[in-house]
Protein backbone atom coordinates (compact mmCIF):
# COMPACT_ATOMS: atom_id res chain seq x y z
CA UNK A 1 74.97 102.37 97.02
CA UNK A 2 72.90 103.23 99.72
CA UNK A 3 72.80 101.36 102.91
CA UNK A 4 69.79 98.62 103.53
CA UNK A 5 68.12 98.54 106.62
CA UNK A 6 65.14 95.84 107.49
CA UNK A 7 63.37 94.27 110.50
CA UNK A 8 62.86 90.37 111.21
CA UNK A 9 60.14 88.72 113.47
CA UNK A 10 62.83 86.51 114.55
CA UNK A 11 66.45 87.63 116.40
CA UNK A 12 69.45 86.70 114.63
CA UNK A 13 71.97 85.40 116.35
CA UNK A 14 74.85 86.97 114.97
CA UNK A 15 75.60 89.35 111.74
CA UNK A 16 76.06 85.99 109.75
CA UNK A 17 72.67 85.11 109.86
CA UNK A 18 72.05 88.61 108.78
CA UNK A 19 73.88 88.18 105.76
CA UNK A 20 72.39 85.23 104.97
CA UNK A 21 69.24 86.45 105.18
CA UNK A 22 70.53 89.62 103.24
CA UNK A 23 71.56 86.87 100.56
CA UNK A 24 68.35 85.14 100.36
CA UNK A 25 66.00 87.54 100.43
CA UNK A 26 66.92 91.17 99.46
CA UNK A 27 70.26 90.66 97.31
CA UNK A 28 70.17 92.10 93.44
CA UNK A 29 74.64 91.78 92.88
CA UNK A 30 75.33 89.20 91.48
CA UNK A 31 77.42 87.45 94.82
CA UNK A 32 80.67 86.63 94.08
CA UNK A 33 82.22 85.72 97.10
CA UNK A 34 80.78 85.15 101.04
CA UNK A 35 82.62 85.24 103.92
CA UNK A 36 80.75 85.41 107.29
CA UNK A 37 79.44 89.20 107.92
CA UNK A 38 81.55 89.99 104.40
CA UNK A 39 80.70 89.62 100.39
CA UNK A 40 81.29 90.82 97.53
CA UNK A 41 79.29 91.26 94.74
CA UNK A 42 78.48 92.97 90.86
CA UNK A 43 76.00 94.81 89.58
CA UNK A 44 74.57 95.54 86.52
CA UNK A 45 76.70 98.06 85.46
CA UNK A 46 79.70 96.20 86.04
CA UNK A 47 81.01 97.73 89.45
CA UNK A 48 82.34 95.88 92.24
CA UNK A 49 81.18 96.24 95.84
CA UNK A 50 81.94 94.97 99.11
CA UNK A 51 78.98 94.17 101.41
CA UNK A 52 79.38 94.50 105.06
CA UNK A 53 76.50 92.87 107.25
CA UNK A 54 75.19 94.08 111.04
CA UNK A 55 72.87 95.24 113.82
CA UNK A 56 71.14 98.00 113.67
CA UNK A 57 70.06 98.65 117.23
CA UNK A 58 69.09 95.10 118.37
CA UNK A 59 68.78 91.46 116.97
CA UNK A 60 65.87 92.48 114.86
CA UNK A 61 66.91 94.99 113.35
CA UNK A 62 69.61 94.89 110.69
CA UNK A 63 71.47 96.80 107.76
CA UNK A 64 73.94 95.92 104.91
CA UNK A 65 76.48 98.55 103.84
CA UNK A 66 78.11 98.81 100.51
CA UNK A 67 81.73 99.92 99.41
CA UNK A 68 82.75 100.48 96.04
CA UNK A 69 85.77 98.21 95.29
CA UNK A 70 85.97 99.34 91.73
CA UNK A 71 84.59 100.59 88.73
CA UNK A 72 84.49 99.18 85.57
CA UNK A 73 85.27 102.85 83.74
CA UNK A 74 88.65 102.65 85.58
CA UNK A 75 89.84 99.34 84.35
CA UNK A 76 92.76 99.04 82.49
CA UNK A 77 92.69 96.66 79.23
């Protein structure tokens, strides 16, 4: 997945509030696990990803990163 970039009109303090605000307003995995700055989530198709949250530049500007964690055509039964 491609990275997610996006402005606020108001800082965020740290990359937590970015990834709430990730969460809450942008966010189409279906979240199954938060932990500060790092999720996890899984979309449609079945595939895992982590989610990283941070800055992009300064407090208004921010960006989420995925990483595949697995793939459901790789799964063992």
């Amino acid at each position: 997945m491609d990275n997610i970039y996006w402005s606020t009109d108001e800082p965020h303090a740290d990359n937590s509030e970015t990834m709430c605000d990730y969460l809450e307003n942008i966010n189409m995995l279906d979240i199954t696990m938060v932990d500060g700055t790092y999720a996890e989530g899984v979309n449609c198709m079945g595939e895992k990803y982590e989610v990283h949250a941070g800055g992009n530049g300064d407090h208004y500007n921010h960006m989420v990163s995925f990483k595949l964690i697995n793939d459901k055509t790789q799964e063992v039964d």
